[in-house]
PDB file of N, CA and C in Angstrom:
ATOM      1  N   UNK A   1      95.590 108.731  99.469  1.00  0.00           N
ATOM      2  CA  UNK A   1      96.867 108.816 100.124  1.00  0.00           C
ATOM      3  C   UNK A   1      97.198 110.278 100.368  1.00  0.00           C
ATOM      4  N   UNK A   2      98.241 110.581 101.369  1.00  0.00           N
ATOM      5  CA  UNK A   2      98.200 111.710 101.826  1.00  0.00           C
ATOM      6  C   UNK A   2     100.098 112.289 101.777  1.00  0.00           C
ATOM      7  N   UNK A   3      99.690 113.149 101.350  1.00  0.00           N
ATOM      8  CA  UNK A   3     101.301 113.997 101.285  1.00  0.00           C
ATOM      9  C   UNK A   3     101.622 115.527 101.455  1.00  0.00           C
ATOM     10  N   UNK A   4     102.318 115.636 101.511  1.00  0.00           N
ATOM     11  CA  UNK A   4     102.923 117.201 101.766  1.00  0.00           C
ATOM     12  C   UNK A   4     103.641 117.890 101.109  1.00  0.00           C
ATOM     13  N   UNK A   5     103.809 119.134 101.091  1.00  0.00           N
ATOM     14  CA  UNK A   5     104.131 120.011 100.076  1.00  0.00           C
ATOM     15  C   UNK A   5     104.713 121.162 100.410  1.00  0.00           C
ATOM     16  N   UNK A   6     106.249 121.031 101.072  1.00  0.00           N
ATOM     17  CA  UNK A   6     106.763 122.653 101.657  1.00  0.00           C
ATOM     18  C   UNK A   6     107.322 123.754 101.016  1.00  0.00           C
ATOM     19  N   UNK A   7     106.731 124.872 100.773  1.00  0.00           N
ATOM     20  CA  UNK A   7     107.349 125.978 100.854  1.00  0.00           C
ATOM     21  C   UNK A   7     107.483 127.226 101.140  1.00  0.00           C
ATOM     22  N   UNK A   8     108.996 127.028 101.789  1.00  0.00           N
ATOM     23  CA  UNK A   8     109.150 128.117 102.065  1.00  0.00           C
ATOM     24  C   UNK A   8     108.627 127.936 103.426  1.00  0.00           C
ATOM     25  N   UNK A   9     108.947 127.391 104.200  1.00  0.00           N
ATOM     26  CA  UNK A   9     108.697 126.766 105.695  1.00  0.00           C
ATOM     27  C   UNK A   9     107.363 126.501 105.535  1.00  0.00           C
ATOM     28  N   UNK A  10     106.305 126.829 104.778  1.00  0.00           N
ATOM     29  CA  UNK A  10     104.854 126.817 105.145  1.00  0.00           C
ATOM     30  C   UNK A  10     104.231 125.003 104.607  1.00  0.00           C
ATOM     31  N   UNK A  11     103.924 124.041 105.356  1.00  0.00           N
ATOM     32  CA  UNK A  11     103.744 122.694 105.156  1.00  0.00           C
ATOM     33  C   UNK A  11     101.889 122.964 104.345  1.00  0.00           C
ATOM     34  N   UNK A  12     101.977 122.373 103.333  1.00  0.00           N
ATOM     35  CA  UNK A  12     100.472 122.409 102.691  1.00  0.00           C
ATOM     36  C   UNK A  12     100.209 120.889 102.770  1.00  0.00           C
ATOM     37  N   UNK A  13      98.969 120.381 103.666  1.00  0.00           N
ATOM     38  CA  UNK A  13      98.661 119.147 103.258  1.00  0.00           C
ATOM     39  C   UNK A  13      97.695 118.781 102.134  1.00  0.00           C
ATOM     40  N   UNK A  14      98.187 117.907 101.208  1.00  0.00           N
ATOM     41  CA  UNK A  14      97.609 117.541  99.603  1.00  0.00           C
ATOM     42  C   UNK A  14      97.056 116.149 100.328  1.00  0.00           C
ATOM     43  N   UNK A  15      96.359 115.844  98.704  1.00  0.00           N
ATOM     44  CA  UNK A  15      95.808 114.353  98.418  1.00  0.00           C
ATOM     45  C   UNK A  15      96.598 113.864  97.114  1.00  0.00           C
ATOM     46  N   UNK A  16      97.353 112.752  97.251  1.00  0.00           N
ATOM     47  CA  UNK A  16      98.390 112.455  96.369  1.00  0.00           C
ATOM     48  C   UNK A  16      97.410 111.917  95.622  1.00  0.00           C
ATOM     49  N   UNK A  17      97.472 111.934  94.094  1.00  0.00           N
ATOM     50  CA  UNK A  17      96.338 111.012  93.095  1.00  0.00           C
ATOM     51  C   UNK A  17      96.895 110.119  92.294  1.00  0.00           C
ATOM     52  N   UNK A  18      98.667 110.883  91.988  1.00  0.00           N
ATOM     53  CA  UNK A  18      99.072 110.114  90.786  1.00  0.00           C
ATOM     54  C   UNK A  18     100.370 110.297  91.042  1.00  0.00           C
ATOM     55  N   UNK A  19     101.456 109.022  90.980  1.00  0.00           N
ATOM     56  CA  UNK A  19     102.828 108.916  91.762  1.00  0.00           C
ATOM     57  C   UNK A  19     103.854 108.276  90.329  1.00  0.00           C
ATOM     58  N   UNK A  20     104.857 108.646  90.509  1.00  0.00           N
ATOM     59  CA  UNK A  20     105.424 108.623  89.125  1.00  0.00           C
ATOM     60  C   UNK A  20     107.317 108.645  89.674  1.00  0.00           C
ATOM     61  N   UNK A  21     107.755 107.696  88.512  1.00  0.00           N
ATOM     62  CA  UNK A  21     109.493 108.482  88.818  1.00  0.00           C
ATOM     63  C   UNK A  21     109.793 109.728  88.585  1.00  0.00           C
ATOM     64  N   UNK A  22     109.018 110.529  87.766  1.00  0.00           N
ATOM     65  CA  UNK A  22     108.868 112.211  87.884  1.00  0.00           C
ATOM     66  C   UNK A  22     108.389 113.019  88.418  1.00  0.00           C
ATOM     67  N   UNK A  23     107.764 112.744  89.173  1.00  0.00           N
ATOM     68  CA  UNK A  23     106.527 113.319  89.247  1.00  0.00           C
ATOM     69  C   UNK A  23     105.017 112.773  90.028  1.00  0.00           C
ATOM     70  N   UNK A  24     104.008 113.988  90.614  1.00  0.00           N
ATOM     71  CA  UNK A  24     103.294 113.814  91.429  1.00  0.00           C
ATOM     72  C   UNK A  24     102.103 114.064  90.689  1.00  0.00           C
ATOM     73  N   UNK A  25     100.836 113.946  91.267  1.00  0.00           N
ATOM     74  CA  UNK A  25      99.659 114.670  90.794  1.00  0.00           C
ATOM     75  C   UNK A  25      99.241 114.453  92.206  1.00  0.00           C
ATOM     76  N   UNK A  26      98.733 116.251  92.753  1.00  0.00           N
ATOM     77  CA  UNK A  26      98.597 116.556  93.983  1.00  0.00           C
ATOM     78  C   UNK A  26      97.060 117.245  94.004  1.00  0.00           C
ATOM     79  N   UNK A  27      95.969 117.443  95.187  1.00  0.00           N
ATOM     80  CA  UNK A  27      94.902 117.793  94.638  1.00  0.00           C
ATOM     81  C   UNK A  27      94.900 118.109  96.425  1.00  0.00           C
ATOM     82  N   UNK A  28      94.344 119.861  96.630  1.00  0.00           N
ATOM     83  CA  UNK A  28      94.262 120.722  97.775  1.00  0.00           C
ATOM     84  C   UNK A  28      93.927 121.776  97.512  1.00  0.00           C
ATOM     85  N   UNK A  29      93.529 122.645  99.005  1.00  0.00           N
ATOM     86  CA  UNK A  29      93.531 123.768  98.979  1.00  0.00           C
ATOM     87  C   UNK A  29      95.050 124.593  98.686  1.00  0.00           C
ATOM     88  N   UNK A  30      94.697 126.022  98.515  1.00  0.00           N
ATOM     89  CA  UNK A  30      95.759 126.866  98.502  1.00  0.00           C
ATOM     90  C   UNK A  30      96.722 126.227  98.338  1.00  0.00           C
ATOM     91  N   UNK A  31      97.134 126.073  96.806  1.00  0.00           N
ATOM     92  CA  UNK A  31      98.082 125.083  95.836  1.00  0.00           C
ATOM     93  C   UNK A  31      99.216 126.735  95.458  1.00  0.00           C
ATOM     94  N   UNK A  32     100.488 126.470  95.298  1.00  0.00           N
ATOM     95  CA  UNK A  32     101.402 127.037  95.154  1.00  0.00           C
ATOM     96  C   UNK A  32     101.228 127.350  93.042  1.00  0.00           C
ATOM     97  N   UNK A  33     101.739 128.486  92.855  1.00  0.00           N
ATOM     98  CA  UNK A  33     101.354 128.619  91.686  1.00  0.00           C
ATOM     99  C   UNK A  33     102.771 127.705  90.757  1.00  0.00           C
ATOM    100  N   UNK A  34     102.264 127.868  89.116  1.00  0.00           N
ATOM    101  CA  UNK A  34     103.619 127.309  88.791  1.00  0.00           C
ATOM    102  C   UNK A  34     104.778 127.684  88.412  1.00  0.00           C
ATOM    103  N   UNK A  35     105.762 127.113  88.614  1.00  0.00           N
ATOM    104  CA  UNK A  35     107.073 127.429  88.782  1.00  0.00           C
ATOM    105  C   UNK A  35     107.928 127.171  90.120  1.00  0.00           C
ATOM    106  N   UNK A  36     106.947 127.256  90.798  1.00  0.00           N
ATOM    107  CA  UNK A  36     107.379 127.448  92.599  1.00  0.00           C
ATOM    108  C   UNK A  36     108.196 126.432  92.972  1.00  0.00           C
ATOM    109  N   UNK A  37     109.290 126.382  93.711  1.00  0.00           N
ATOM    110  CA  UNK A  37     109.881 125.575  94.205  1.00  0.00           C
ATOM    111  C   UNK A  37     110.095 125.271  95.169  1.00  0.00           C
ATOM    112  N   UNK A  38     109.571 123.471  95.349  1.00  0.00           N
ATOM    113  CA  UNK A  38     108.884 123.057  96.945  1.00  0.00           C
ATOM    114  C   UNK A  38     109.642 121.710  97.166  1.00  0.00           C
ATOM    115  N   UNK A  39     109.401 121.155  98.128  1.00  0.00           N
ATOM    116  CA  UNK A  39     109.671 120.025  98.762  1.00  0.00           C
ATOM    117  C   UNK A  39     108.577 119.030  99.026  1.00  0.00           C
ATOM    118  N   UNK A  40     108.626 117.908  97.889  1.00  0.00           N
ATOM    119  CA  UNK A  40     107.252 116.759  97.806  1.00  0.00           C
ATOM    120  C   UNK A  40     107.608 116.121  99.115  1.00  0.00           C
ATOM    121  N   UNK A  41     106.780 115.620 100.191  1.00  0.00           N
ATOM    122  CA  UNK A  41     106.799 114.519 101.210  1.00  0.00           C
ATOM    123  C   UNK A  41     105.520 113.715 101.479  1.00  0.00           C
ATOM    124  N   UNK A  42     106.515 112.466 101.077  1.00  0.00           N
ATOM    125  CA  UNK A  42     105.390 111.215 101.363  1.00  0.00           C
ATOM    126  C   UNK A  42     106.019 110.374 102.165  1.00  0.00           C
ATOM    127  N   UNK A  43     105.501 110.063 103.543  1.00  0.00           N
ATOM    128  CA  UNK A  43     106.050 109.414 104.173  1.00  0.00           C
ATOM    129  C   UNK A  43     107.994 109.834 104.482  1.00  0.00           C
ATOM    130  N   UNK A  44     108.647 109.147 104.700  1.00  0.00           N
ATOM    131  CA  UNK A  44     110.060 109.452 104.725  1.00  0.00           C
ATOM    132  C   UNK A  44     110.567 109.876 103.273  1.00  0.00           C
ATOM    133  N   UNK A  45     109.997 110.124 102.942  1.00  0.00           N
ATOM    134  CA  UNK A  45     110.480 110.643 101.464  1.00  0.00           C
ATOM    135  C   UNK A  45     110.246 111.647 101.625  1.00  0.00           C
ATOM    136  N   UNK A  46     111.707 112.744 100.981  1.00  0.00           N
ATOM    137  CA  UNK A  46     111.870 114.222 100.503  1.00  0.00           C
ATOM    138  C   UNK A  46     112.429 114.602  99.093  1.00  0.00           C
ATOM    139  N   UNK A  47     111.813 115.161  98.423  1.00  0.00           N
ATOM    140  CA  UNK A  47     112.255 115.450  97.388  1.00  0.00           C
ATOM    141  C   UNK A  47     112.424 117.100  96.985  1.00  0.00           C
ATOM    142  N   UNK A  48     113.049 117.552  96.561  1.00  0.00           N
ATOM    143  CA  UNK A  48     113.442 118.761  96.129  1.00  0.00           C
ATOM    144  C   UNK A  48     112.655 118.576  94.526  1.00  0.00           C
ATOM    145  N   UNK A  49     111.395 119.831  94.214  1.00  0.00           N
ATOM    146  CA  UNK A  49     110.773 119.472  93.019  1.00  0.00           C
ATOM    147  C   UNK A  49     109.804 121.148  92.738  1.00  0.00           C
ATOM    148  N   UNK A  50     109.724 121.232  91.854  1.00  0.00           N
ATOM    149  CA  UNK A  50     108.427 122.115  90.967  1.00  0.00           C
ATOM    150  C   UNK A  50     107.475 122.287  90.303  1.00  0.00           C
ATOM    151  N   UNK A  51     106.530 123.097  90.766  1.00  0.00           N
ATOM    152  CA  UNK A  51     105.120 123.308  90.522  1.00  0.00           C
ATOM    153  C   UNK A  51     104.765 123.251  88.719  1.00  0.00           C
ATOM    154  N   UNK A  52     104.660 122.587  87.854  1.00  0.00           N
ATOM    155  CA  UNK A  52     104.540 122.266  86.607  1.00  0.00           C
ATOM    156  C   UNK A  52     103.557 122.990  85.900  1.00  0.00           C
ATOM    157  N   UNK A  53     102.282 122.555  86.471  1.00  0.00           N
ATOM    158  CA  UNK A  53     100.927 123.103  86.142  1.00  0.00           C
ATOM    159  C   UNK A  53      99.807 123.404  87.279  1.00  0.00           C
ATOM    160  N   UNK A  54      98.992 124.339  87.396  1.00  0.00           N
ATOM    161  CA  UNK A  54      97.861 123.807  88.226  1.00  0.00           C
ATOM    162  C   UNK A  54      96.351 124.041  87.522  1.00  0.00           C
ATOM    163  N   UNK A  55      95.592 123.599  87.928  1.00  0.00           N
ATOM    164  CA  UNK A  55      94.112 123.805  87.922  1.00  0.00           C
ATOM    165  C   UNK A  55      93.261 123.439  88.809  1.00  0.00           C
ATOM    166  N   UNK A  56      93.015 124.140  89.025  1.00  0.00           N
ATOM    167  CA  UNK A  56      91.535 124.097  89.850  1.00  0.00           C
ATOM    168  C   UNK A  56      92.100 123.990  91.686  1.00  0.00           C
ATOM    169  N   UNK A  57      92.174 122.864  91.744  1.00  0.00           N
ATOM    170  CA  UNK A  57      92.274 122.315  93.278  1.00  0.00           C
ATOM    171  C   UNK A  57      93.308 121.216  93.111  1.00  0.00           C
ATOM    172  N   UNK A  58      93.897 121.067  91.813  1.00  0.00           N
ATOM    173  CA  UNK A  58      95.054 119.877  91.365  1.00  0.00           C
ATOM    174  C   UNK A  58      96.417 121.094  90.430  1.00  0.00           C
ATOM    175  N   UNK A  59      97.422 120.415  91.016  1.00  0.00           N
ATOM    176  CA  UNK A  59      98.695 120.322  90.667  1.00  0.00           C
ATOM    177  C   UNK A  59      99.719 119.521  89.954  1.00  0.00           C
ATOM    178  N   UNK A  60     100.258 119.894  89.235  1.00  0.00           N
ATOM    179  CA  UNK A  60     101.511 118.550  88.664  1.00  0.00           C
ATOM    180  C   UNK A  60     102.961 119.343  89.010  1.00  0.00           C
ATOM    181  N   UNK A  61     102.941 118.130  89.963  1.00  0.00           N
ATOM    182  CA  UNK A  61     104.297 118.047  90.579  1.00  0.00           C
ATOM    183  C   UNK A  61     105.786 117.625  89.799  1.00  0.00           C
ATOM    184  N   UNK A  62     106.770 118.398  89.019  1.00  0.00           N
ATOM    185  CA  UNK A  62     108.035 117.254  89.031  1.00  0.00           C
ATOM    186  C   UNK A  62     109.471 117.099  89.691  1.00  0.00           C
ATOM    187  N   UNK A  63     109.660 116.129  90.114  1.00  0.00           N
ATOM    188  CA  UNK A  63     110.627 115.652  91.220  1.00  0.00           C
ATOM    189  C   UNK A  63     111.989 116.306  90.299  1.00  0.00           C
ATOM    190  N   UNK A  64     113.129 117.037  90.748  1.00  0.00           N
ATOM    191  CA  UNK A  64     114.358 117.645  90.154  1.00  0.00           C
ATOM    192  C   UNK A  64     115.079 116.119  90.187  1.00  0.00           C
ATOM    193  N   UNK A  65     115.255 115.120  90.417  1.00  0.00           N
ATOM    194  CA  UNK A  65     115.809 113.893  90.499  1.00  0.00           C
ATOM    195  C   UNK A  65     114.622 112.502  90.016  1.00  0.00           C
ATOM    196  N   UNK A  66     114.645 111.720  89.260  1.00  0.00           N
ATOM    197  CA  UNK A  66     113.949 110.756  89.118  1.00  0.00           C
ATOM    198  C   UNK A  66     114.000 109.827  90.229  1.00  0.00           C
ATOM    199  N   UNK A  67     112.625 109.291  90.614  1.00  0.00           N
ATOM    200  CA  UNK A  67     113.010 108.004  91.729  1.00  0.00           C
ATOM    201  C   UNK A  67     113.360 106.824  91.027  1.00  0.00           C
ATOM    202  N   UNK A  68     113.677 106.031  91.926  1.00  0.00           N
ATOM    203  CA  UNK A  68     113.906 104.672  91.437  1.00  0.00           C
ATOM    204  C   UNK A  68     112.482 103.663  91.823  1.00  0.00           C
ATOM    205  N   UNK A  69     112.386 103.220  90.219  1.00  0.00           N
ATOM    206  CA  UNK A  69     110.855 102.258  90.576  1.00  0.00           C
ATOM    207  C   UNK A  69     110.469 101.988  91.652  1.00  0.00           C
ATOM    208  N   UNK A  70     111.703 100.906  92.123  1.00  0.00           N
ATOM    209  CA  UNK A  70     110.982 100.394  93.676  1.00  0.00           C
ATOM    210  C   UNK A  70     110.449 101.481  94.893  1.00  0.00           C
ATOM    211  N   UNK A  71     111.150 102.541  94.711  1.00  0.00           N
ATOM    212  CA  UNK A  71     110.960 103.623  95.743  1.00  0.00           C
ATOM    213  C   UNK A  71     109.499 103.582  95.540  1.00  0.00           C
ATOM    214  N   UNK A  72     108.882 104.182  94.336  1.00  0.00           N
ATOM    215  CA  UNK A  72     107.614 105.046  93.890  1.00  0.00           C
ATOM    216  C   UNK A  72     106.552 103.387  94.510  1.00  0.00           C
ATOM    217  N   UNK A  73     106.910 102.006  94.124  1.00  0.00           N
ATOM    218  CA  UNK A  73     106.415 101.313  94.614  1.00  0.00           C
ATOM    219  C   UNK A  73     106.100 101.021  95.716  1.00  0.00           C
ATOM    220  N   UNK A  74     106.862 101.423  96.811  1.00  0.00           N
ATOM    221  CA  UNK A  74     106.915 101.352  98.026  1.00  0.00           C
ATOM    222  C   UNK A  74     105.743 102.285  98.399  1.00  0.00           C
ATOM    223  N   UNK A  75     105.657 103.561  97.945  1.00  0.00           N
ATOM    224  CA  UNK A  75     104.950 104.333  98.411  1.00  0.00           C
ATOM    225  C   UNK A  75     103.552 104.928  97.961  1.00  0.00           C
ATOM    226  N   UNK A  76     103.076 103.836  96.954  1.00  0.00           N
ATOM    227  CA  UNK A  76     101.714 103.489  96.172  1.00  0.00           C
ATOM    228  C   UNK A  76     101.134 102.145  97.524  1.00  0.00           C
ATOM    229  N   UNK A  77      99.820 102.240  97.873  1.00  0.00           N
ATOM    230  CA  UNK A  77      99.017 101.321  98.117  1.00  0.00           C
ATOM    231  C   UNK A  77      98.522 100.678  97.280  1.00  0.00           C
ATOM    232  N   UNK A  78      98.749  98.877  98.558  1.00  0.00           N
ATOM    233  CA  UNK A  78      98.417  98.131  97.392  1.00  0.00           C
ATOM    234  C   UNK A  78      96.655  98.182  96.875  1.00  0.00           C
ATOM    235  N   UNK A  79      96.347  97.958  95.448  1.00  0.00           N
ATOM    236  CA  UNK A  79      94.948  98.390  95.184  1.00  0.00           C
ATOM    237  C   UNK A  79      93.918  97.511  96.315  1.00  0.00           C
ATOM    238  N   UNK A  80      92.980  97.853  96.101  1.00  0.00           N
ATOM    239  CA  UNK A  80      91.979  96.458  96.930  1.00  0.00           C
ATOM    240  C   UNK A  80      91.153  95.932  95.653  1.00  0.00           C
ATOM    241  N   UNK A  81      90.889  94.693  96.452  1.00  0.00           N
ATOM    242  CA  UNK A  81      90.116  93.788  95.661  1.00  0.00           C
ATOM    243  C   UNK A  81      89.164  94.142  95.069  1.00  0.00           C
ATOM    244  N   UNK A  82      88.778  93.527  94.096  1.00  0.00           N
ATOM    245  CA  UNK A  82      87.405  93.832  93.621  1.00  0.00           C
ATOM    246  C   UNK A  82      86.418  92.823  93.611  1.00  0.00           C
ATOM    247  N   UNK A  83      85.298  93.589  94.027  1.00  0.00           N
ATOM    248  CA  UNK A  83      83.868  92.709  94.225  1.00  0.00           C
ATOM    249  C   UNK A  83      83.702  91.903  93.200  1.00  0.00           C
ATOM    250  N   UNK A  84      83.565  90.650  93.093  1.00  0.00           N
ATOM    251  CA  UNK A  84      83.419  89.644  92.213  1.00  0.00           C
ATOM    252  C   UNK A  84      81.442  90.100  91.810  1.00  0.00           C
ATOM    253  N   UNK A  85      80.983  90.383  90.990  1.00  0.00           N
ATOM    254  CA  UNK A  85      79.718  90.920  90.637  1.00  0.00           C
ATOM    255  C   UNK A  85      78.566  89.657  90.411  1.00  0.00           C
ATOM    256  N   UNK A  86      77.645  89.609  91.641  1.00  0.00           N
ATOM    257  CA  UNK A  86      76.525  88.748  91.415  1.00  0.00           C
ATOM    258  C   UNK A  86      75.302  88.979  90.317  1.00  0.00           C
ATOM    259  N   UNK A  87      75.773  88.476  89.342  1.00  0.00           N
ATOM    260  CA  UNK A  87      74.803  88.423  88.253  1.00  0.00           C
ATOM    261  C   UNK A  87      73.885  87.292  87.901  1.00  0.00           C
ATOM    262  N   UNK A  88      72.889  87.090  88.448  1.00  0.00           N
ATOM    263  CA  UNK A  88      72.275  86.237  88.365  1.00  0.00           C
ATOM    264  C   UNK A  88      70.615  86.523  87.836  1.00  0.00           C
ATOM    265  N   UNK A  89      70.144  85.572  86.474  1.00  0.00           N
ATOM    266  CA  UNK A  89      69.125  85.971  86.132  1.00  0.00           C
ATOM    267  C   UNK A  89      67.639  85.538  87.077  1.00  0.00           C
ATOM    268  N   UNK A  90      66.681  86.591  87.510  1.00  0.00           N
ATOM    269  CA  UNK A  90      65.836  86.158  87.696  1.00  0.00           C
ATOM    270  C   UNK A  90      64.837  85.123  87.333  1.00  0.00           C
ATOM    271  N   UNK A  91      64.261  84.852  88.673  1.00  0.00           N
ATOM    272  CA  UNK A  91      63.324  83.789  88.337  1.00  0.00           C
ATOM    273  C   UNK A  91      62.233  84.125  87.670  1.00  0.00           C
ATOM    274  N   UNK A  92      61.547  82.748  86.899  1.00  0.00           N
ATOM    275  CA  UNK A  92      60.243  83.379  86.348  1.00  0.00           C
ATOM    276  C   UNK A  92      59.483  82.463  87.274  1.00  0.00           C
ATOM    277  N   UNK A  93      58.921  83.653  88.284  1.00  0.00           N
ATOM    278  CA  UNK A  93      58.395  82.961  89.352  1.00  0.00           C
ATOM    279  C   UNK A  93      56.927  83.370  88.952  1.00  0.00           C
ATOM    280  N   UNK A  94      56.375  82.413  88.500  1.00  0.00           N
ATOM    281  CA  UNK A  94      54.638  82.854  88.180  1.00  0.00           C
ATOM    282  C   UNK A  94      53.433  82.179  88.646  1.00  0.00           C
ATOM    283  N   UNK A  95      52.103  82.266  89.419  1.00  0.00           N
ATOM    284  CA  UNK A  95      51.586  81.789  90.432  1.00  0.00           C
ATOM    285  C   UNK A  95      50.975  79.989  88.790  1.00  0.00           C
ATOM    286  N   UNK A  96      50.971  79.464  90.020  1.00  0.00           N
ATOM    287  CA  UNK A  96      49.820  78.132  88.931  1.00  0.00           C
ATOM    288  C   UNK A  96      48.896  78.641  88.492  1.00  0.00           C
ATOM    289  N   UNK A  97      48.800  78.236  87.332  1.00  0.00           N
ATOM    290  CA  UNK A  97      47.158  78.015  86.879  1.00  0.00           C
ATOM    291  C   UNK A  97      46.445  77.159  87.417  1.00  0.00           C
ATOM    292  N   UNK A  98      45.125  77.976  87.829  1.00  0.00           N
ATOM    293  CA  UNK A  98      43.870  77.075  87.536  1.00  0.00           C
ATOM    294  C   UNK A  98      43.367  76.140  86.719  1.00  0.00           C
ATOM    295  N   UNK A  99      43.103  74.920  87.275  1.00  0.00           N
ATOM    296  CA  UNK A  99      42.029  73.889  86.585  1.00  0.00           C
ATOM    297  C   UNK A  99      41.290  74.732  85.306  1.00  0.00           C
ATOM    298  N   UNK A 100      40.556  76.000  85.245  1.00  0.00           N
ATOM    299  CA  UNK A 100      39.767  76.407  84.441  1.00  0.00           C
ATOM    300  C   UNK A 100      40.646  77.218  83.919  1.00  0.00           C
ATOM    301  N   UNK A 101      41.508  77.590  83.691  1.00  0.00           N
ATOM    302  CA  UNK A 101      42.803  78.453  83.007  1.00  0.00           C
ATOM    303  C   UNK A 101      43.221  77.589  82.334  1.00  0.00           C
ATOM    304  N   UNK A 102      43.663  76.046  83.070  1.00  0.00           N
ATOM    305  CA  UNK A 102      44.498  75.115  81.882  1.00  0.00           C
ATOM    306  C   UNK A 102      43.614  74.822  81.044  1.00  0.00           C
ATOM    307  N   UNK A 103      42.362  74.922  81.046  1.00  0.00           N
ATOM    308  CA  UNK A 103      41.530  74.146  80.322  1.00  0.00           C
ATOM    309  C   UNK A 103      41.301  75.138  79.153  1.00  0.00           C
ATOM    310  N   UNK A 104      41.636  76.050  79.481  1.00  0.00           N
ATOM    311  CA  UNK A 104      41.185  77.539  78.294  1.00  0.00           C
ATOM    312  C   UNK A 104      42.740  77.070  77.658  1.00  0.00           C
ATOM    313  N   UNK A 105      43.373  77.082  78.334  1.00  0.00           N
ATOM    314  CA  UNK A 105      44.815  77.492  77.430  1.00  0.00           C
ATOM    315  C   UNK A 105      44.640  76.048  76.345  1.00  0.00           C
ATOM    316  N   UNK A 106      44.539  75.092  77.095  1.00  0.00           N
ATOM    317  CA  UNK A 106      44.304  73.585  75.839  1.00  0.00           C
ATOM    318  C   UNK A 106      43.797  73.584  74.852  1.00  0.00           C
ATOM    319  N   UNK A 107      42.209  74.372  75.181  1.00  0.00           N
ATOM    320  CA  UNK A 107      40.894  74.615  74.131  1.00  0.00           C
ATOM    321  C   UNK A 107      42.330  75.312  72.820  1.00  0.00           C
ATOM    322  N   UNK A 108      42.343  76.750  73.713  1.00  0.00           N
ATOM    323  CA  UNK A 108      42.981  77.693  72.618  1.00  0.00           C
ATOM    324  C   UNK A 108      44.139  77.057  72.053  1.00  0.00           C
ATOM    325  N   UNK A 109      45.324  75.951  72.655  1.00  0.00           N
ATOM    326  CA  UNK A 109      46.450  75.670  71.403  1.00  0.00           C
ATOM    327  C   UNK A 109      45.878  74.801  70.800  1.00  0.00           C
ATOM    328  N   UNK A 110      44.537  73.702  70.593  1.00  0.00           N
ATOM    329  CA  UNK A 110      44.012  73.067  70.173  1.00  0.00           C
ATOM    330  C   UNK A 110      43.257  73.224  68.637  1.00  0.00           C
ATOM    331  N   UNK A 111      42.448  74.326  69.146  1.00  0.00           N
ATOM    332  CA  UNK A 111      41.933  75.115  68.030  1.00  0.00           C
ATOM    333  C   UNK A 111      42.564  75.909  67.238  1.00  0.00           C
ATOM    334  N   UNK A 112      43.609  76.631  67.426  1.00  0.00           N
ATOM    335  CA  UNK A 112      44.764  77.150  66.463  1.00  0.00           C
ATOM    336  C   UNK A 112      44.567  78.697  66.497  1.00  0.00           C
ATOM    337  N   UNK A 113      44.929  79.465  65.468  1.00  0.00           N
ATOM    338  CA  UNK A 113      44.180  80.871  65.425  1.00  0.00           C
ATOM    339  C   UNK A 113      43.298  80.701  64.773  1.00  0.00           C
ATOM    340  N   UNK A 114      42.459  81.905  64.594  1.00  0.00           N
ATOM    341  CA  UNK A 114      41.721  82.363  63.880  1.00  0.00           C
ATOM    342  C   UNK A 114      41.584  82.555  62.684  1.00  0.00           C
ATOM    343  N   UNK A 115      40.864  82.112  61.790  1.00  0.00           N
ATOM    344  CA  UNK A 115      41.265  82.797  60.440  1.00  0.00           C
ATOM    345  C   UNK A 115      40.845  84.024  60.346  1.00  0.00           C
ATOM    346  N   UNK A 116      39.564  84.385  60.710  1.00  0.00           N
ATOM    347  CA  UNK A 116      39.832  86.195  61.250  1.00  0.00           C
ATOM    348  C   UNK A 116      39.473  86.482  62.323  1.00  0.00           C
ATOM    349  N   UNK A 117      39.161  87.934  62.355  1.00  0.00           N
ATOM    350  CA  UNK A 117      39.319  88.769  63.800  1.00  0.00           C
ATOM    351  C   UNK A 117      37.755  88.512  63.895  1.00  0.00           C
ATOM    352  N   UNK A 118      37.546  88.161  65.370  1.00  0.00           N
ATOM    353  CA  UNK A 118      36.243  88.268  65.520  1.00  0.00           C
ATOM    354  C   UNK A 118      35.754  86.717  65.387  1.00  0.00           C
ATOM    355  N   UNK A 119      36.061  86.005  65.210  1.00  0.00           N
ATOM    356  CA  UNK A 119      35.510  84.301  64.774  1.00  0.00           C
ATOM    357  C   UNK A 119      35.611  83.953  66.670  1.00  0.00           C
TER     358      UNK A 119
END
């Protein structure tokens, strides 16, 4: 999802990650340091808010006003489905035996083992 981040007339476009009644988790280039005081926009939403923490290429955003649940709901996508996972065990697909194969395998459960190696 995609949002914005003004200050100080200059519009920074973010990648929203994490949406909150406080608060944002924002992830971009050339991120405002912390303390800074900006204007979160998602969609028709404006909020008056400040730069918390940053690292790296991510930010934590918090809103000077809490939203109201349904708001923050409104403006989360709904998740997508998930792949139902085909797990299915293979076959034991193994060619026939031969006439002269079954006849070895009979001999051998017939006769039993060995009493030793080499008999």
């Amino acid at each position: 999802m995609t949002a914005a981040l003004e200050v100080s007339g200059r519009v920074i476009d973010v990648t929203l990650r994490n949406l909150s009644s406080d608060g944002a988790q924002v992830e971009g280039g050339q991120l405002p340091v912390e303390g800074t005081k900006l204007s979160f926009c998602k969609g028709e939403l404006a909020l008056p808010a400040t730069v918390i923490w940053t690292k790296g290429k991510q930010a934590g955003i918090h809103f000077d006003e809490k939203l109201d649940p349904a708001t923050v709901l409104n403006h989360i996508s709904a998740p997508r489905p998930r792949m139902a996972g085909d797990f299915r065990r293979p076959g034991l697909a193994t060619p026939r035996l031969t006439e002269r194969e079954r006849a070895l395998a009979k001999n051998w459960i017939a006769a039993g083992p060995s009493p030793t190696v080499g008999d």
